[in-house]
N, C-alpha and C. Protein backbone atom coordinates (compact mmCIF):
# COMPACT_ATOMS: atom_id res chain seq x y z
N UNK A 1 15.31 -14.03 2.85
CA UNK A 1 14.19 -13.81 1.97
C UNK A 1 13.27 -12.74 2.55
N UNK A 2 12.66 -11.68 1.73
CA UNK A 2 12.51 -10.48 2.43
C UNK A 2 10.84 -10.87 2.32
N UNK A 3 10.32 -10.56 3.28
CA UNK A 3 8.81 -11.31 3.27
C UNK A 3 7.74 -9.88 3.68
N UNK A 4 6.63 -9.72 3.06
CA UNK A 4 5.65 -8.41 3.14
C UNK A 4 4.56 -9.06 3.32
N UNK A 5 3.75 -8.69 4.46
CA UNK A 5 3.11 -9.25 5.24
C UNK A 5 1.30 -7.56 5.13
N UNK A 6 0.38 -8.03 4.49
CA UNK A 6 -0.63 -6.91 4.26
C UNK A 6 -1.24 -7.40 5.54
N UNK A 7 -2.24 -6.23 6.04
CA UNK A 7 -3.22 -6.66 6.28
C UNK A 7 -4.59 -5.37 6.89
N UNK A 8 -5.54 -5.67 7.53
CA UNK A 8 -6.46 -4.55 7.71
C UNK A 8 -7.93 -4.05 6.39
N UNK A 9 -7.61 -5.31 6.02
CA UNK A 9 -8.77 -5.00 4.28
C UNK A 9 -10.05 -5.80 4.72
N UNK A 10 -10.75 -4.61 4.07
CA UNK A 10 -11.75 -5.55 4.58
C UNK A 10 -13.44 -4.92 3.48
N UNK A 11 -14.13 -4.87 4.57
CA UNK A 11 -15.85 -4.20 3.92
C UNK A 11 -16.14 -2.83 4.48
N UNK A 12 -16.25 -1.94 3.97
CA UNK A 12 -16.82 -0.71 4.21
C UNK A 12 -17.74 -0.17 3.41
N UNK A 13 -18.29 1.15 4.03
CA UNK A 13 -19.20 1.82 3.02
C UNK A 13 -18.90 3.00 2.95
N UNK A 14 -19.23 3.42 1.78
CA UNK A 14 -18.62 4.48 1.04
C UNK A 14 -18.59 5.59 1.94
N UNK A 15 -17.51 6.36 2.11
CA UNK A 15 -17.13 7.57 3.70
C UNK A 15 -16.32 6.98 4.65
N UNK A 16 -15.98 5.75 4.46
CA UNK A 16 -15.14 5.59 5.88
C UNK A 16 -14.09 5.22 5.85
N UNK A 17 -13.60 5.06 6.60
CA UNK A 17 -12.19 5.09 6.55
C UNK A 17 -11.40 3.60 6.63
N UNK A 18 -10.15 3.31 6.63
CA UNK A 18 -9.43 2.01 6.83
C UNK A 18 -8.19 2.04 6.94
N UNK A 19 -7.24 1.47 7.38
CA UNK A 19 -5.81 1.54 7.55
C UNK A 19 -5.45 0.67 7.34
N UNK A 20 -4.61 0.04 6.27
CA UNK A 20 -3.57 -1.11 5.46
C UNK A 20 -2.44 -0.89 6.43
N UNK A 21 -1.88 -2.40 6.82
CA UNK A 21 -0.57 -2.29 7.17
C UNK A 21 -0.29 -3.94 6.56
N UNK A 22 1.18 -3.02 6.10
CA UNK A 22 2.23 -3.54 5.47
C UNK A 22 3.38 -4.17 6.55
N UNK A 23 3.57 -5.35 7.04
CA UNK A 23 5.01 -5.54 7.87
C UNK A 23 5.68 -6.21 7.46
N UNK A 24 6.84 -5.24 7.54
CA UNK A 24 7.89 -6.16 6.55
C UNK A 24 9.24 -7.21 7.16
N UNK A 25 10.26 -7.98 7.17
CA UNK A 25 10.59 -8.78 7.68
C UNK A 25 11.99 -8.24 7.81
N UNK A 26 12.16 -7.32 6.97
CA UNK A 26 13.55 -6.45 7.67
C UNK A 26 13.26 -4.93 7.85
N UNK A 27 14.31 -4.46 8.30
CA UNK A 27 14.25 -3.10 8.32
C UNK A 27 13.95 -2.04 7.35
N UNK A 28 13.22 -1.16 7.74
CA UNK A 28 12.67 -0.39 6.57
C UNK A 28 13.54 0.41 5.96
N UNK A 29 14.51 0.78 6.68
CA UNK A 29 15.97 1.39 6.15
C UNK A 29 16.91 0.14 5.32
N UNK A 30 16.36 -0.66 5.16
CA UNK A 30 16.96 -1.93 3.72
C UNK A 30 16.30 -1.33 2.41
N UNK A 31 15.09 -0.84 2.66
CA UNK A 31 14.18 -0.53 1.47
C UNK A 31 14.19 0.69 0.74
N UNK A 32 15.03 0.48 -0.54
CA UNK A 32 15.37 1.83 -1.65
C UNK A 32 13.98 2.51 -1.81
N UNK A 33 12.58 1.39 -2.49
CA UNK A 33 11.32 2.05 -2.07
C UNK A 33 10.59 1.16 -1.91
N UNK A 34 9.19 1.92 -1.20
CA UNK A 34 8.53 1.33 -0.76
C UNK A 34 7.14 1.63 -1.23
N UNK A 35 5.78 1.12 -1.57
CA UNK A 35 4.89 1.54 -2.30
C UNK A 35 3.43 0.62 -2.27
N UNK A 36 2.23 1.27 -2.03
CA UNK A 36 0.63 0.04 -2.08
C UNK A 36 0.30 0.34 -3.33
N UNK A 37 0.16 -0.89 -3.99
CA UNK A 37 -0.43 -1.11 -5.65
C UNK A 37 -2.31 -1.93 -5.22
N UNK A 38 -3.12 -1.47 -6.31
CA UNK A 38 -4.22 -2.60 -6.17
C UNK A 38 -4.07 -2.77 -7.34
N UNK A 39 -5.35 -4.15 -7.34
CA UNK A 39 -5.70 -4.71 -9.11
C UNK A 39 -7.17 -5.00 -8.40
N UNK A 40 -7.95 -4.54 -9.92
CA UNK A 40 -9.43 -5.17 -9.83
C UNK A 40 -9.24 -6.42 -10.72
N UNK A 41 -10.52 -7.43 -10.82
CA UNK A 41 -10.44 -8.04 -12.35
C UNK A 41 -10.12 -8.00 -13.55
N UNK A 42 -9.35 -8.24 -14.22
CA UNK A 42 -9.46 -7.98 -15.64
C UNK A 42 -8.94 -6.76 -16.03
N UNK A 43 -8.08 -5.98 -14.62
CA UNK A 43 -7.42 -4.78 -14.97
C UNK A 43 -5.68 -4.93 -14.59
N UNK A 44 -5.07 -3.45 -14.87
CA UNK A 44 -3.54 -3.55 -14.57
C UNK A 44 -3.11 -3.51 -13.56
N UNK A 45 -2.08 -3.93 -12.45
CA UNK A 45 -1.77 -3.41 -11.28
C UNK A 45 -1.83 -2.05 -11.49
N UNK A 46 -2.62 -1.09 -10.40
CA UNK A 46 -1.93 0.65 -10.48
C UNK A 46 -1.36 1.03 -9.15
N UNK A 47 -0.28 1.79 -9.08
CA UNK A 47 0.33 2.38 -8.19
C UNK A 47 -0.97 3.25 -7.34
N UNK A 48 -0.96 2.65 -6.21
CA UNK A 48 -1.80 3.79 -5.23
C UNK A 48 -0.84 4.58 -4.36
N UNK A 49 0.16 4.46 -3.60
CA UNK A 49 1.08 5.59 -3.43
C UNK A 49 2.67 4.64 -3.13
N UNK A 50 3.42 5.47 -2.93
CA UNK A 50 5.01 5.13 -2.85
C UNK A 50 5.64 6.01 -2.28
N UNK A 51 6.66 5.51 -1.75
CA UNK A 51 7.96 6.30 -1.15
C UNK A 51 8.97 6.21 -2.92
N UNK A 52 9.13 7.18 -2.70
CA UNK A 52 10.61 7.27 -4.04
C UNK A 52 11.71 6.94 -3.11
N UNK A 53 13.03 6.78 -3.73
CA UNK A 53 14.37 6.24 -3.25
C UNK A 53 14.83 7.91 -2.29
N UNK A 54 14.03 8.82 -3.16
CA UNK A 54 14.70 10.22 -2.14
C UNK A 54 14.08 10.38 -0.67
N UNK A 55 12.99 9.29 -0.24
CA UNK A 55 12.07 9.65 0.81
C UNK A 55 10.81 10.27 0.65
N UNK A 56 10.28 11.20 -0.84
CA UNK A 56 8.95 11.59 -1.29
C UNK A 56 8.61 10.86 -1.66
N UNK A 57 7.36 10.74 -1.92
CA UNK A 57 5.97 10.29 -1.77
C UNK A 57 4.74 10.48 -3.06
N UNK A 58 5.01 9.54 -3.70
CA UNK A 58 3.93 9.88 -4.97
C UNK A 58 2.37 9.51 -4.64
N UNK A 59 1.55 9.99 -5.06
CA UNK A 59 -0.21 9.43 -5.12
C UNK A 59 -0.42 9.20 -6.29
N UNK A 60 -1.66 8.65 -6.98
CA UNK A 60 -2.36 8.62 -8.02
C UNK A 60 -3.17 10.14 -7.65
N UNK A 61 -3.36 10.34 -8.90
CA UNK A 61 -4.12 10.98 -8.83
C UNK A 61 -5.70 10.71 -8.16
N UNK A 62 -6.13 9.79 -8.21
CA UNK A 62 -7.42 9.20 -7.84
C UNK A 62 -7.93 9.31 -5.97
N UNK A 63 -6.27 9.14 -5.37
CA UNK A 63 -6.55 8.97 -4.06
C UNK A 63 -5.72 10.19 -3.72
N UNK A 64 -5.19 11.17 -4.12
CA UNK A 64 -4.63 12.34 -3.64
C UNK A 64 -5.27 13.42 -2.77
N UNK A 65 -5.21 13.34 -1.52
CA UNK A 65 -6.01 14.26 -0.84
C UNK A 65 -6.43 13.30 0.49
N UNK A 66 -7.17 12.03 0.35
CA UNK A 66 -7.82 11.15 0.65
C UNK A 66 -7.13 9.85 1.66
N UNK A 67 -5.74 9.49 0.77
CA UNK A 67 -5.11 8.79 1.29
C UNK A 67 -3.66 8.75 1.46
N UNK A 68 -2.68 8.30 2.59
CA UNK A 68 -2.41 9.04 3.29
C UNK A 68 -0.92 7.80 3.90
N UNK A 69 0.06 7.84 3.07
CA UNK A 69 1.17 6.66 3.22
C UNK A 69 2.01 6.93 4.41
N UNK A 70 2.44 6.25 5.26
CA UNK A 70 3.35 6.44 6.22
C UNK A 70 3.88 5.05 6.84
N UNK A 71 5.28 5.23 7.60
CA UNK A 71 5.60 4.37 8.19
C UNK A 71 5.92 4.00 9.41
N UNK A 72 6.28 2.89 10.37
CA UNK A 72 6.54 3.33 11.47
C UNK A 72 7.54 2.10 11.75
N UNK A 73 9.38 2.82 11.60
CA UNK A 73 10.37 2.24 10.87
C UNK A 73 10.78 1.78 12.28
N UNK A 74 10.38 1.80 13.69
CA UNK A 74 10.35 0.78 14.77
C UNK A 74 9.84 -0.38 14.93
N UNK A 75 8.86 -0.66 14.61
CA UNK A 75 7.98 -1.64 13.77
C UNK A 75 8.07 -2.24 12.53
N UNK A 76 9.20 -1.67 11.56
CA UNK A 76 9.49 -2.19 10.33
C UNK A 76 7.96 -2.34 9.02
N UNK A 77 7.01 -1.12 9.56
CA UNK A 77 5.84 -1.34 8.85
C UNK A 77 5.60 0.00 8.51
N UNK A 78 4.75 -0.33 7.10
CA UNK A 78 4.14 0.46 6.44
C UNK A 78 2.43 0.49 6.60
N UNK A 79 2.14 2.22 6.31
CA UNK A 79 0.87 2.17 6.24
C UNK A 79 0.03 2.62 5.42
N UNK A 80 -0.93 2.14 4.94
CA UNK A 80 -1.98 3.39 4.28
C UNK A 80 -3.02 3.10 4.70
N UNK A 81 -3.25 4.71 5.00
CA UNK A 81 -4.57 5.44 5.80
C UNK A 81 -5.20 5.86 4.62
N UNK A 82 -6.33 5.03 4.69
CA UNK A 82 -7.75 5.33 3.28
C UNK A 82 -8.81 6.06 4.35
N UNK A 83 -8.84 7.10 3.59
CA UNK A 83 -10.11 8.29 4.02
C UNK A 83 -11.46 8.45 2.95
N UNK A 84 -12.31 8.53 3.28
CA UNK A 84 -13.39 8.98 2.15
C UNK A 84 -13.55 7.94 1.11
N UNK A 85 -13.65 7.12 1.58
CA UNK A 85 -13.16 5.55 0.49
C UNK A 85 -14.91 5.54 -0.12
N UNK A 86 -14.30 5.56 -1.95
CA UNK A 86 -15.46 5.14 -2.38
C UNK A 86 -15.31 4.25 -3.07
N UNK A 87 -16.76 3.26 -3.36
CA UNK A 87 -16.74 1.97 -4.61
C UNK A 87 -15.64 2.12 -5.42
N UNK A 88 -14.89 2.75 -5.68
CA UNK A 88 -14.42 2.97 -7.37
C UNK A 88 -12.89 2.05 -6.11
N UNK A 89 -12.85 2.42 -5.00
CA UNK A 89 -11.21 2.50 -4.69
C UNK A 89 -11.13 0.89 -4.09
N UNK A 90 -12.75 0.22 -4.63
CA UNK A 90 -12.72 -1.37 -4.59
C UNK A 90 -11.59 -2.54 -5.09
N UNK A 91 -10.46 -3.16 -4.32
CA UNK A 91 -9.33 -3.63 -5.18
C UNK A 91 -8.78 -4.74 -3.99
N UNK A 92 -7.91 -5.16 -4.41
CA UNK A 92 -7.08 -5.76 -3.59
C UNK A 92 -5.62 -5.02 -3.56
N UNK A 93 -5.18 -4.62 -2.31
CA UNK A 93 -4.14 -4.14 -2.22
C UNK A 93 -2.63 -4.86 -1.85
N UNK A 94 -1.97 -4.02 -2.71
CA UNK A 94 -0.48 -5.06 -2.28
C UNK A 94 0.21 -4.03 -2.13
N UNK A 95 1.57 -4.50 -0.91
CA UNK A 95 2.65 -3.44 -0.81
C UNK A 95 3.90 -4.17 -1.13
N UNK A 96 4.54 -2.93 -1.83
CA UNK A 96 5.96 -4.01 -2.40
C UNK A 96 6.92 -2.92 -2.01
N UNK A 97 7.89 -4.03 -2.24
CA UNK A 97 9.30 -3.37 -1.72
C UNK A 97 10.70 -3.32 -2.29
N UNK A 98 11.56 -2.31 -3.20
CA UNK A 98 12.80 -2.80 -3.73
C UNK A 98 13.85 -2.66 -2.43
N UNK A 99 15.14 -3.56 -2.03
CA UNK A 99 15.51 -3.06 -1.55
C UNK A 99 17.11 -2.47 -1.86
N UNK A 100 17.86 -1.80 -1.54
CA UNK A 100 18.42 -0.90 -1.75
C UNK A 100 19.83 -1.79 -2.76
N UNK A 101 19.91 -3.19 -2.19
CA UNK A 101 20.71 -4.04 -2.37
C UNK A 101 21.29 -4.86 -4.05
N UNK A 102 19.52 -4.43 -4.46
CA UNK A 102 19.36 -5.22 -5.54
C UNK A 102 18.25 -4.31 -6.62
N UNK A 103 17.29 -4.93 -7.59
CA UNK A 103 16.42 -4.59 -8.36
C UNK A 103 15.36 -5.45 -8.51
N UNK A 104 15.16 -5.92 -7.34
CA UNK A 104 14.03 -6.94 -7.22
C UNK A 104 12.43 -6.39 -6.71
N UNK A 105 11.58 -6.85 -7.57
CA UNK A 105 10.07 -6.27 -6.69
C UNK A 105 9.92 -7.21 -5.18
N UNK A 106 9.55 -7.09 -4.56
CA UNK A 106 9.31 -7.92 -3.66
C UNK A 106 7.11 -7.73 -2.94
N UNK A 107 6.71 -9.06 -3.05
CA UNK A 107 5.43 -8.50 -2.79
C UNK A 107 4.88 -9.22 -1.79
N UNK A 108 3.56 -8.47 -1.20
CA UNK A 108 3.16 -9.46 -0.34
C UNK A 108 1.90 -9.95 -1.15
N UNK A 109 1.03 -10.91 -0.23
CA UNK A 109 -0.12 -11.25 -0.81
C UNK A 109 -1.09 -10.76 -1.40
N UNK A 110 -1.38 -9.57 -0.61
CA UNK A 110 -2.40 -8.99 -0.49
C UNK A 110 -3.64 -8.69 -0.13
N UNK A 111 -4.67 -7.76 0.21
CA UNK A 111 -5.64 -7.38 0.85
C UNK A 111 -6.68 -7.16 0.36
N UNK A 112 -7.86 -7.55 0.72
CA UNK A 112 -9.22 -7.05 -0.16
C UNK A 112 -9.98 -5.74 0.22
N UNK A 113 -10.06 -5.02 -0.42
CA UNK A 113 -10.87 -4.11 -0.12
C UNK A 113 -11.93 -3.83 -0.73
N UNK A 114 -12.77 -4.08 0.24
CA UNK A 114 -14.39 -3.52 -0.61
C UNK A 114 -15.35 -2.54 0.23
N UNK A 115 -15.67 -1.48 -0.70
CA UNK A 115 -16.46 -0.18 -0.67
C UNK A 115 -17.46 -0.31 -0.86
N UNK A 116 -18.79 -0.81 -0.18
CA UNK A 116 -20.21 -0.38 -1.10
C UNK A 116 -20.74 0.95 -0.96
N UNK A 117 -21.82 0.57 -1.63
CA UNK A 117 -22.38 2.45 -1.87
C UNK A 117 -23.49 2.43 -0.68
């Protein structure tokens, strides 16, 4: 059972920075892709960035420039590096995982993040 493990969320104020890590319970070379989603209240999950199955790397538009996906596939973990974090990028974050094997989402719990002004 492939298990995603968030963590690093927390309280900041608007300008600073934070680093999400994602650890995952197998190897990151199991994982077709890999990707951090948030949700606020009463809204949709949105993609905040991803690995595609080719190894690139999508953003939202919202955090492009700012934030900053990587992994460190000795460690079997993922990261995102939030820069310049403002109120708006207030959410709980989740990282999910398909892996190469199947067509399954796989998620972890997730992380809170909050920005004040």
């Amino acid at each position: 059972q492939v298990q995603l493990v968030e963590s690093g969320g927390g309280l900041v104020q608007a300008g600073e920075s934070l680093r999400l890590s994602c650890a995952a319970s197998e190897s990151i070379f199991m994982f077709k892709t890999m990707g951090w989603y948030r949700q606020t209240p009463g809204k949709q999950r949105e993609l905040v960035a991803r690995f595609t199955s080719g190894s690139s790397t999508v953003y939202a538009d919202s955090v492009k420039g700012r934030f900053t996906i990587s992994t460190d596939n000795a460690k079997n973990t993922m990261y995102l590096r939030m820069n310049s974090l403002k109120p708006e990028d207030t959410a709980v974050y989740y990282c999910a995982a398909q892996l190469w094997s199947g067509n399954r989402d796989y998620w972890g719990q997730g992380t809170q993040v909050t920005v004040s002004s």
